[in-house]
Protein backbone atom coordinates (compact mmCIF):
# COMPACT_ATOMS: atom_id res chain seq x y z
CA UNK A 1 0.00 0.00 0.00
CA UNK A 2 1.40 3.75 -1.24
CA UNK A 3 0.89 6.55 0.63
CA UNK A 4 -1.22 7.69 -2.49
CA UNK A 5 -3.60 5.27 -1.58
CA UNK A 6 -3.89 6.19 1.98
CA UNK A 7 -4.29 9.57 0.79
CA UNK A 8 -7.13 8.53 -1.48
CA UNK A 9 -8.74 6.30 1.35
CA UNK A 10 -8.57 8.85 3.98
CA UNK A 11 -10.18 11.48 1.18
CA UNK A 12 -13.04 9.11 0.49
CA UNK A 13 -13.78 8.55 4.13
CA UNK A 14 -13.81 12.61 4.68
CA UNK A 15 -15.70 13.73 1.90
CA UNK A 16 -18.77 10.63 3.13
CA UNK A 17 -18.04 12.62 6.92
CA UNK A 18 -18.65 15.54 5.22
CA UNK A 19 -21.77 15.37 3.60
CA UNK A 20 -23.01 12.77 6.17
CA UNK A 21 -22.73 16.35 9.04
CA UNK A 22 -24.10 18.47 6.53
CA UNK A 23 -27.08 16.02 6.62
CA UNK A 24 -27.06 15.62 10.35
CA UNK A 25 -27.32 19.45 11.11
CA UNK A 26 -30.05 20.08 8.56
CA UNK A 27 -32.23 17.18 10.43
CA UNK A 28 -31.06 19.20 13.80
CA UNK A 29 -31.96 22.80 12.28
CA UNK A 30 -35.51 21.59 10.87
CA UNK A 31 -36.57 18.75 13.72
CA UNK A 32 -36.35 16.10 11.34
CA UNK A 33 -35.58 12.60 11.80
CA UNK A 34 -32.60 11.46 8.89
CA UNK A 35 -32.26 8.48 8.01
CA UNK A 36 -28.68 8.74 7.13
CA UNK A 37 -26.21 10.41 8.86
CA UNK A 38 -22.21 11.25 9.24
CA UNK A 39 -21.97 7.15 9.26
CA UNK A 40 -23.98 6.15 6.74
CA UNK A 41 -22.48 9.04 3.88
CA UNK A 42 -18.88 7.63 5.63
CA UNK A 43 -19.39 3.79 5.04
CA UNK A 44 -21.09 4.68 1.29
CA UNK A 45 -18.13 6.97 0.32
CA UNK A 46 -15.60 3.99 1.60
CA UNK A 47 -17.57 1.82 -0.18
CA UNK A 48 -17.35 2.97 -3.55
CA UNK A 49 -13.60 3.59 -2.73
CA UNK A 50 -12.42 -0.18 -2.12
CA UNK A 51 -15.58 -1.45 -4.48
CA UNK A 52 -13.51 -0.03 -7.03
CA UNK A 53 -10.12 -0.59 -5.73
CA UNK A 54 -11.36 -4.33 -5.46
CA UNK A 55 -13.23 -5.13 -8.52
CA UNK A 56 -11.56 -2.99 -10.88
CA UNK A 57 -10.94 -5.18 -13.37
CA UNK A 58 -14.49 -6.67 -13.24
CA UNK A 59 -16.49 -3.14 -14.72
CA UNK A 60 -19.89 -5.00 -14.91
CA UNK A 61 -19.60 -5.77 -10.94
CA UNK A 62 -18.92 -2.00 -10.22
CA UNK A 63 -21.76 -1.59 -12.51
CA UNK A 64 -24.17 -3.60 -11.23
CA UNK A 65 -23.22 -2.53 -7.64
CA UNK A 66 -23.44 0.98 -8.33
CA UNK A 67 -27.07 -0.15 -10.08
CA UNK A 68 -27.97 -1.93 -7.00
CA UNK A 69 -27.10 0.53 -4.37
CA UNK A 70 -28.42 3.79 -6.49
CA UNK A 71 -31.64 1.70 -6.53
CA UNK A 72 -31.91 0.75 -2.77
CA UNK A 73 -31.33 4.39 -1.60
CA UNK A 74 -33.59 5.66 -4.26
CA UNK A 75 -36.63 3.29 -2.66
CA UNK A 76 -35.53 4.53 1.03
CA UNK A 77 -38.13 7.61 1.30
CA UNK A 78 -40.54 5.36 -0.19
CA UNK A 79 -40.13 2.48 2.18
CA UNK A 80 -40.36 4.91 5.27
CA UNK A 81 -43.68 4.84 5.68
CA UNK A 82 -42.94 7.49 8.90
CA UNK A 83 -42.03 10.48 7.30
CA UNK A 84 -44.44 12.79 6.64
CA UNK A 85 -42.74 14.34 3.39
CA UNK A 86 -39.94 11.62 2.41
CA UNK A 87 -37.84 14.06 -0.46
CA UNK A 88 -35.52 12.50 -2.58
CA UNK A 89 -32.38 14.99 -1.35
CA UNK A 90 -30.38 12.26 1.15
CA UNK A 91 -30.90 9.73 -1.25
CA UNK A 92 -29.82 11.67 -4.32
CA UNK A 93 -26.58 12.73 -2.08
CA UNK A 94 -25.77 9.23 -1.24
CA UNK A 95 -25.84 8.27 -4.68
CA UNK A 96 -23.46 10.79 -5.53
CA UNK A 97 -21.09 10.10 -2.46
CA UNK A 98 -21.33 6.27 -3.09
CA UNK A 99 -19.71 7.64 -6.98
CA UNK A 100 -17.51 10.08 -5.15
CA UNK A 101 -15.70 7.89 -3.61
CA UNK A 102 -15.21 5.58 -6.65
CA UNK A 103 -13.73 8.76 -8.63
CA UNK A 104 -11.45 8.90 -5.30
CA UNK A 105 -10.56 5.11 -6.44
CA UNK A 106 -9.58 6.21 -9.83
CA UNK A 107 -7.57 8.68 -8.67
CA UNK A 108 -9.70 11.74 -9.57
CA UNK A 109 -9.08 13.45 -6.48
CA UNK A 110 -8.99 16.69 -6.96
CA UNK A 111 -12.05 16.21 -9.25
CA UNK A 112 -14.05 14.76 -5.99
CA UNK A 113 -12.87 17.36 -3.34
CA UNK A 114 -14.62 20.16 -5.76
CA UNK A 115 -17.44 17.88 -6.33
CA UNK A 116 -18.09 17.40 -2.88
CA UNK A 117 -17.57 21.36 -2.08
CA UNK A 118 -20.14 21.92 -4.88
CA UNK A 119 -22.99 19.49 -3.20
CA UNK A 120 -21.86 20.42 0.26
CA UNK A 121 -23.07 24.23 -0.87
CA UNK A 122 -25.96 23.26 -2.52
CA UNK A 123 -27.21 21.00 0.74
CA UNK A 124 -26.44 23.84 3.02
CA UNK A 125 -28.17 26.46 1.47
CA UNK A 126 -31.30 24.57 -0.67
CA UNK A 127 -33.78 26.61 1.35
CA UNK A 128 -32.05 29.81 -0.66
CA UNK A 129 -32.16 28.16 -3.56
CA UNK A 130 -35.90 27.40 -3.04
CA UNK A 131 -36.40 30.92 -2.75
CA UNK A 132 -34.90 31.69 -5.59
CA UNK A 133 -37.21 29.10 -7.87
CA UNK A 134 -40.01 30.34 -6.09
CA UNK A 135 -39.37 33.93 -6.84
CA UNK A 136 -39.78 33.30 -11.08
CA UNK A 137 -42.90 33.33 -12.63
CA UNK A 138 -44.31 30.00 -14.29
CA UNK A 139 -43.06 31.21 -17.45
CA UNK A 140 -39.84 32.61 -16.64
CA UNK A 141 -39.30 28.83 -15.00
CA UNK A 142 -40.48 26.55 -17.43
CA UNK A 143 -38.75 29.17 -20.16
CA UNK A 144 -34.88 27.94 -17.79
CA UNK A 145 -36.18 24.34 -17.65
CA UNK A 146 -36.39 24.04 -21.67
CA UNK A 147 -33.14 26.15 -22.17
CA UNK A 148 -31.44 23.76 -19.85
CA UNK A 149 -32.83 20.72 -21.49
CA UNK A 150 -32.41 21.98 -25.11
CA UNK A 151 -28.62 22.51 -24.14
CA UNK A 152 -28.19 19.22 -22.37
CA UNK A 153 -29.71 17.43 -25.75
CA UNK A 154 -27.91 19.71 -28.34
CA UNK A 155 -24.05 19.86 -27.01
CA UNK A 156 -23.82 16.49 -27.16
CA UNK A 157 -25.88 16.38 -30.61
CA UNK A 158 -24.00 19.04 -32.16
CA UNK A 159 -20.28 17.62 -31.18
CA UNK A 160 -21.14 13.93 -31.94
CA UNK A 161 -22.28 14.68 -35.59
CA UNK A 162 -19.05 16.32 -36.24
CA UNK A 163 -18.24 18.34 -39.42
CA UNK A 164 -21.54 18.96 -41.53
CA UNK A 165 -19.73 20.89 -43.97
CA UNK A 166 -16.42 22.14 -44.32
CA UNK A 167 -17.36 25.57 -43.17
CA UNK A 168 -19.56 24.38 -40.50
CA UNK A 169 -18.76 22.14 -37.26
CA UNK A 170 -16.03 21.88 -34.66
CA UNK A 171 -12.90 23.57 -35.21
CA UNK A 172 -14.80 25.05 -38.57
CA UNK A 173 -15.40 28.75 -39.73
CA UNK A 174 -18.88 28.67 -38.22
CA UNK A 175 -18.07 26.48 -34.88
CA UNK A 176 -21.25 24.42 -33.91
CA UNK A 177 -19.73 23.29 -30.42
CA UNK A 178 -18.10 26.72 -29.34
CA UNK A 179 -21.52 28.57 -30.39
CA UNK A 180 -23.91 26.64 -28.09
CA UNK A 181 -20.85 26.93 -25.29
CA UNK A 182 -20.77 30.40 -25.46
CA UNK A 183 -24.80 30.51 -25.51
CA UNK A 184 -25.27 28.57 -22.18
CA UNK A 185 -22.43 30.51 -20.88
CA UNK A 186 -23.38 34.27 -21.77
CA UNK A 187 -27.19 33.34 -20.83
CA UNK A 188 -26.17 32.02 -17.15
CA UNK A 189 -24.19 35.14 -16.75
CA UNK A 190 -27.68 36.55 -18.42
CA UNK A 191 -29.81 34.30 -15.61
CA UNK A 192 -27.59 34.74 -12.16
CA UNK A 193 -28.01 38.94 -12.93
CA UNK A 194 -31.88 38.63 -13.32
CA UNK A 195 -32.21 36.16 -10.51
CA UNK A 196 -30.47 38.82 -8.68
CA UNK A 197 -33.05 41.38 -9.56
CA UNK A 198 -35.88 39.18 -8.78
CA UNK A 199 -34.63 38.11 -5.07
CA UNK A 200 -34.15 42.05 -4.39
CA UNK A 201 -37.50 42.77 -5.58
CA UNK A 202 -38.73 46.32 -6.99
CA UNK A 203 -37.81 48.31 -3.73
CA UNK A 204 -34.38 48.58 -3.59
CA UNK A 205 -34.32 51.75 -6.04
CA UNK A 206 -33.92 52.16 -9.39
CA UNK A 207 -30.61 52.42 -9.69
CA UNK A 208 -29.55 49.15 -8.36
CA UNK A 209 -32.33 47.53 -10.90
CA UNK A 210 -31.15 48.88 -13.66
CA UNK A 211 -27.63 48.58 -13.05
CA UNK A 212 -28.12 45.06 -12.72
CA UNK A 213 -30.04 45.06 -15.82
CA UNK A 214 -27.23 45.99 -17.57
CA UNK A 215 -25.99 42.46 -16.70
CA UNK A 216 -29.22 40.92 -18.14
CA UNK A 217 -29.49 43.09 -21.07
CA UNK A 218 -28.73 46.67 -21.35
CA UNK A 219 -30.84 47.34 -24.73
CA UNK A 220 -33.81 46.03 -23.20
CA UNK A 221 -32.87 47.79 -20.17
CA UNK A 222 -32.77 51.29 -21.43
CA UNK A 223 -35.78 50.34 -23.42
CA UNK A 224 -37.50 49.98 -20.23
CA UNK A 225 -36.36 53.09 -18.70
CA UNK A 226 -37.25 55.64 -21.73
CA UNK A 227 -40.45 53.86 -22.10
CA UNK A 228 -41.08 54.47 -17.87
CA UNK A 229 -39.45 57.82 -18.25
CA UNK A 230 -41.65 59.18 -21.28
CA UNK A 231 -44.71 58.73 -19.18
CA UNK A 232 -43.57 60.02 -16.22
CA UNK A 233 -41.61 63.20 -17.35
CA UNK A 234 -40.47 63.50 -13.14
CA UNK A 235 -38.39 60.61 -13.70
CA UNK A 236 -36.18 62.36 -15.83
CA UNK A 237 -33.50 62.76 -14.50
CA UNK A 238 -33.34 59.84 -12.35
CA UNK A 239 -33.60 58.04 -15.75
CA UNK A 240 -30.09 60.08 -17.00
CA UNK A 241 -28.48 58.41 -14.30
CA UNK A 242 -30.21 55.09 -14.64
CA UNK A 243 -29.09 55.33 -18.69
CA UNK A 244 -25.65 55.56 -17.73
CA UNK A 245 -25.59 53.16 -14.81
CA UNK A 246 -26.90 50.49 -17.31
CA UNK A 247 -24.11 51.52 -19.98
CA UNK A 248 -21.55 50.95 -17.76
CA UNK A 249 -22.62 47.62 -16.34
CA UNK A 250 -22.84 47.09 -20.02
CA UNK A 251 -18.69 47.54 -19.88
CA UNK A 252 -18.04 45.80 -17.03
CA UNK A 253 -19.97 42.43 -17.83
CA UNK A 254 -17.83 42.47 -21.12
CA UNK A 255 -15.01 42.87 -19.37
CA UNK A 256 -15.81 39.96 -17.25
CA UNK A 257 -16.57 37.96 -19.68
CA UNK A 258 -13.83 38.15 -21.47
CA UNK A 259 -11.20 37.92 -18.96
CA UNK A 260 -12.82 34.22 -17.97
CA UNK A 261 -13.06 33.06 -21.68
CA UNK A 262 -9.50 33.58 -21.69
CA UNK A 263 -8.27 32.86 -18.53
CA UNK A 264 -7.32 36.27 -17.75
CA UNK A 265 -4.28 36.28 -20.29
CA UNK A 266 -5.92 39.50 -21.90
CA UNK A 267 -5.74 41.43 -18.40
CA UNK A 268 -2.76 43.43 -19.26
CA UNK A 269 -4.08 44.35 -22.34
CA UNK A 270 -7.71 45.75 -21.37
CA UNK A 271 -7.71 46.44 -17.93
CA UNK A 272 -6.00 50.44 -19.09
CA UNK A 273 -8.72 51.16 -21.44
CA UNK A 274 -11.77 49.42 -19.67
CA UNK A 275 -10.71 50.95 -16.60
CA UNK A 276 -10.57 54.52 -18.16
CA UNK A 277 -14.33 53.93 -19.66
CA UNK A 278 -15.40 52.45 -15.95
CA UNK A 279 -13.88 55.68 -14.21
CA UNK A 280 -14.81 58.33 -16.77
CA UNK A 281 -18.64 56.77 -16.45
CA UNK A 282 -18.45 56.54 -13.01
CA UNK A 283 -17.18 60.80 -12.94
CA UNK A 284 -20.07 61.56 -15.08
CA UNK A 285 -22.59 59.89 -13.22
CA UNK A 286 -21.55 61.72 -9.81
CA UNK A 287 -21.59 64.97 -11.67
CA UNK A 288 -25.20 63.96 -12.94
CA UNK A 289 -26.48 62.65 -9.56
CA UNK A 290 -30.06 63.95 -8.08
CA UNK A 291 -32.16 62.99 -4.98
CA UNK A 292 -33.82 59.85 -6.35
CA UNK A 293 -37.52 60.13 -5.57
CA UNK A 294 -38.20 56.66 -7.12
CA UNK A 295 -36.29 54.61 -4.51
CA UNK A 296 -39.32 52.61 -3.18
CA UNK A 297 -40.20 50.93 -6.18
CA UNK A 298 -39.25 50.45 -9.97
CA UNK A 299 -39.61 47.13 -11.66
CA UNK A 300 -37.85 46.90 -15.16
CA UNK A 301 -39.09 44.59 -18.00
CA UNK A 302 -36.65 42.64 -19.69
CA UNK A 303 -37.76 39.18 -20.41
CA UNK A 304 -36.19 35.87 -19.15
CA UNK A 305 -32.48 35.56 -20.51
CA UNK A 306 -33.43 31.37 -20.92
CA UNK A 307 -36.07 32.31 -23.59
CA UNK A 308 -34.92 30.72 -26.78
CA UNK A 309 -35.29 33.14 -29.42
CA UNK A 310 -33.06 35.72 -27.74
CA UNK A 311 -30.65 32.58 -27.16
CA UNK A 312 -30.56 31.62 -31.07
CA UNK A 313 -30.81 35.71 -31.67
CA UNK A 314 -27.22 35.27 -29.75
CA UNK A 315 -25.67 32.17 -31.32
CA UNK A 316 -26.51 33.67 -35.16
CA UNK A 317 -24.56 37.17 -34.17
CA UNK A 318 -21.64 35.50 -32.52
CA UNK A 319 -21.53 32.95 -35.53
CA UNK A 320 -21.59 35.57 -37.63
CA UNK A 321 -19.23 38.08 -36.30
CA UNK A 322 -16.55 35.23 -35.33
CA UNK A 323 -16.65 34.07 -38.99
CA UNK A 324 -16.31 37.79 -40.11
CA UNK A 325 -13.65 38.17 -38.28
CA UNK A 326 -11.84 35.27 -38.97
CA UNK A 327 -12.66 36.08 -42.98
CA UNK A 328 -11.25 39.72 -42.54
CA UNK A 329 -8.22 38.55 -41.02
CA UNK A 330 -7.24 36.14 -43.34
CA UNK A 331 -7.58 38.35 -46.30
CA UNK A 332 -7.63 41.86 -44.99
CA UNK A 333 -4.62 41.16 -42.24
CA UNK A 334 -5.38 41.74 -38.57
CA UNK A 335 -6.63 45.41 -38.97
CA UNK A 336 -9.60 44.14 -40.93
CA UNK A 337 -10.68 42.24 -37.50
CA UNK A 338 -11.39 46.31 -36.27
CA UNK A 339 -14.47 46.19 -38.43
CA UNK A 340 -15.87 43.51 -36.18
CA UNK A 341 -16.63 46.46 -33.67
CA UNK A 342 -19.64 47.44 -35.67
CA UNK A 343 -21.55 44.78 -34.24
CA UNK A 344 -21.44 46.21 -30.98
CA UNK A 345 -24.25 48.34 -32.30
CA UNK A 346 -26.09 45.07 -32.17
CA UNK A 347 -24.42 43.23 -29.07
CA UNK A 348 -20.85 43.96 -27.49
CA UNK A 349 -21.39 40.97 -25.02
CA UNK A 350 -21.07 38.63 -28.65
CA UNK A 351 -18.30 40.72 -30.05
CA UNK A 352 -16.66 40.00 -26.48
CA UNK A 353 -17.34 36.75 -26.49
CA UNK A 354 -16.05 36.17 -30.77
CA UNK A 355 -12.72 38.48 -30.06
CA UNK A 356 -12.13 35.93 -26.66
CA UNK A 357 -12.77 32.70 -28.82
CA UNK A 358 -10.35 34.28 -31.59
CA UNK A 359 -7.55 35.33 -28.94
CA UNK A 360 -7.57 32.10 -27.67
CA UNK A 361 -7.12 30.48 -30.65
CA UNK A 362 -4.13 32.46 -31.41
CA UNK A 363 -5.79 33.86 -34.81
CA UNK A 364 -5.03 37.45 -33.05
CA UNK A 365 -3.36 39.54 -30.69
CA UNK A 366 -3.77 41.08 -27.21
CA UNK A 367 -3.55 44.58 -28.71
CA UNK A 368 -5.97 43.32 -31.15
CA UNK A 369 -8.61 42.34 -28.86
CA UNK A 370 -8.27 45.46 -27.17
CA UNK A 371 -8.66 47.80 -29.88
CA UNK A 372 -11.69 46.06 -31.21
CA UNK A 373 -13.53 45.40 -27.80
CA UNK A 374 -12.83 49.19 -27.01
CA UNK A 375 -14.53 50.03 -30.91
CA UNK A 376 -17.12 47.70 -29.69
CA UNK A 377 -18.00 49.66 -26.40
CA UNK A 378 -18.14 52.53 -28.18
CA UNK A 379 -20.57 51.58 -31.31
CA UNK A 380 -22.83 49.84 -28.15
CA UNK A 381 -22.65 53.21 -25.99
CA UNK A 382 -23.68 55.27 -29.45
CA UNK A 383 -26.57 52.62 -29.92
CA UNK A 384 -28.58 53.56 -26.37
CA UNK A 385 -29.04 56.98 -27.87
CA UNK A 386 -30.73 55.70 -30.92
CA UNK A 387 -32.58 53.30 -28.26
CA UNK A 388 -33.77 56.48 -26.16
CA UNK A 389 -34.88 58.29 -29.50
CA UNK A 390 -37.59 55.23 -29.82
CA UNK A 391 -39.40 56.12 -26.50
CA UNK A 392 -38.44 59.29 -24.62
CA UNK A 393 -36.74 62.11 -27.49
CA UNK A 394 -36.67 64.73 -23.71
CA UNK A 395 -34.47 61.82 -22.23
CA UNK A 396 -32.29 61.37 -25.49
CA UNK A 397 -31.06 65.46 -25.60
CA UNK A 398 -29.88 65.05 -22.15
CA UNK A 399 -28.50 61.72 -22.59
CA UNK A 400 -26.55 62.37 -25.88
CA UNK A 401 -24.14 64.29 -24.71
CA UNK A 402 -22.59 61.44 -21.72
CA UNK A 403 -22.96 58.44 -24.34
CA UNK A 404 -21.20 59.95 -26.79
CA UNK A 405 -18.95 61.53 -24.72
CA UNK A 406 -17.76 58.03 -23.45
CA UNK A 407 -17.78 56.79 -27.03
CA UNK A 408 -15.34 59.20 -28.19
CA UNK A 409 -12.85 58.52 -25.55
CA UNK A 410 -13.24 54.77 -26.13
CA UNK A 411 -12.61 56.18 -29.83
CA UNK A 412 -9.57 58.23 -28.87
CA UNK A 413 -8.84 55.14 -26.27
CA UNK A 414 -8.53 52.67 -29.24
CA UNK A 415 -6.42 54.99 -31.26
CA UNK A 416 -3.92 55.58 -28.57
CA UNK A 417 -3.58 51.59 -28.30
CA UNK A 418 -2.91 50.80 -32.03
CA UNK A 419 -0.02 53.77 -31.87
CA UNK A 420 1.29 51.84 -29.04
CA UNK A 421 1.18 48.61 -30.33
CA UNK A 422 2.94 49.42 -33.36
């Protein structure tokens, strides 16, 4: 016996004590008899760790022991004919310790401590997340339930049928995989911002809502406010502020984004310019700022992010901008990928998320991406005027002036970089 395997034994038997407490307390916090406790989650976990370690060679005995025991703690809440609501949760996390601590087994330790972490979290705090499901409206929830289940059936779809054409599929001008990635991706960002807004409720001002909106979706967004603000000409200049709060969330969620599509390698190169468009907003806004009489309550209407027309809206612009891009490159050279920035008139989040795809793919350069996201933030700060103009022309004259005063820097921003980079 290695010490790697008392490592793995002792990390099995730790992660089953683990969730086995977390279960214990929960019965303790709600008066609630559990059926399985610290040493029941401790013997499964060590279980699955020497079923595997002993029958490794034999895969249809793990399988039909892992069949066998998924199937006996699956019955438990049925066969306890004493509980007066027998849920499904202690069973479901024994099944997944019992497989924990066969990845332990197979040396995917590392893989099983974050695991564990993950279900430990969820256990602890499912009365939050409760809240949080409760808090959506029947269509905003069944709208997340099919945009889940359309992305669990089509990843796997979409990678197993390969190349479909030499322009389209993995690895392709118009990548299938990377384009449904980046849509479940983008759209959780989307989802976690407008669960946000939700859980706060309309009360906490207007400015926090549509800040966070700006998360969700900052065209819709500023819709919402010019359409609020044109029939309630008192909210006028609460709505400046609330423009400008949204454009600037607008910046920072791209700047998010792309920093974890590529791992933060493009920190050095964005951080000066985004940080000058963050701070200049941020200045403008202060030298805007008025009592805000609409604190108590302003709801905002933007839609669920899961729906699955603005999803495939998404996919088709980022599928079309990355393949522009890729097509100007190769022919025009890398300046050509500049043009790209027009479609931030249409979305910056997608231009974001085509110039982080293309970095990390090596097609272009950090100074590249830079230039082009700050183009991008510009042609999407010009776009909320044009936005405004639709509902509230009072709001537009006074709002004019700050967008395209942050558009011109990121202009002058952009120009600045390519000198530099030459």
């Amino acid at each position: 016996m290695t010490i790697l395997d008392i490592v793995s034994g002792l990390t099995a038997l730790l992660i089953g004590l683990l969730l086995g407490i977390q279960r214990e307390y929960h019965g303790y916090q709600t008066d609630r008899k559990v059926f399985s406790g610290a040493r029941t989650f401790t013997i499964v976990s060590v279980f699955g760790f020497a079923a595997v370690r002993l029958f490794g060679d034999d895969p249809f005995r793990i399988i039909f022991l892992t069949f066998l025991f998924i199937l006996i703690f699956l019955s438990i809440p049925v066969l306890k004919h004493n509980m007066t609501k027998p849920g499904m949760t202690t069973s479901v996390a024994l099944v997944l310790t019992l497989l924990l601590g066969m990845l332990v087994a197979y040396d995917l330790i590392l893989e099983s401590i974050m695991i564990s972490l993950i279900l430990f979290v969820i256990l602890t705090f499912k009365e939050r997340l409760h809240r949080f499901a409760s808090i959506l409206t029947k269509e905003e929830l069944s709208s997340a339930v099919r945009f889940i289940a359309v992305g669990i059936v089509i990843l796997p779809v979409v990678y197993s049928v390969g190349i479909i054409h030499p322009l389209i599929g993995p690895g392709r001008l118009f990548d299938t995989v990377k384009t449904v990635l980046m849509v479940i991706f983008v759209s959780s960002i989307s989802f976690t911002s407008f669960l946000v807004i939700k859980y706060i409720g309309p009360n906490k001002g207007m400015k926090i809502s549509t800040f966070l909106g700006g998360f969700v979706n900052s065209a819709a967004t500023t819709a919402s406010v010019s359409q609020k603000s044109k029939k309630n000409p008192l909210m006028l200049p609460i709505s400046l502020i609330s423009v400008l709060l949204t454009n600037t969330s607008m910046i920072i969620k791209d700047l998010i984004l792309i920093l974890v599509l590529t791992g933060g390698l493009i920190l050095d190169a964005i951080i000066l310019p985004i940080g000058v468009l963050i701070i200049l907003s941020t200045i403008i806004m202060i030298s805007l700022r008025r009592r805000d009489p609409f604190s108590e309550s302003f709801d905002i209407e933007l839609g669920s992010p899961f729906a699955i027309l603005p999803a495939v809206k998404f996919a088709l612009i980022f599928s079309f901008i990355s393949a522009s891009a890729y097509i100007l490159r190769s022919y025009v050279g890398p300046y050509g990928v500049y043009a790209v920035a027009i479609g931030g008139l249409v979305s910056t989040t997608s231009v974001s998320a085509s110039l982080a795809v293309l970095y990390t793919g090596g097609e272009i350069s950090s100074t590249t991406t830079a230039i082009t996201l700050t183009l991008a933030l510009a042609a999407g700060s010009l776009s909320k005027i044009s936005i405004i103009r639709i509902y509230d022309k009072k709001l537009m004259k006074k709002a004019s002036l700050p967008l395209i005063i942050v558009a011109i820097t990121a202009f002058v921003l952009s120009i600045l970089l390519f000198l530099l980079g030459k």
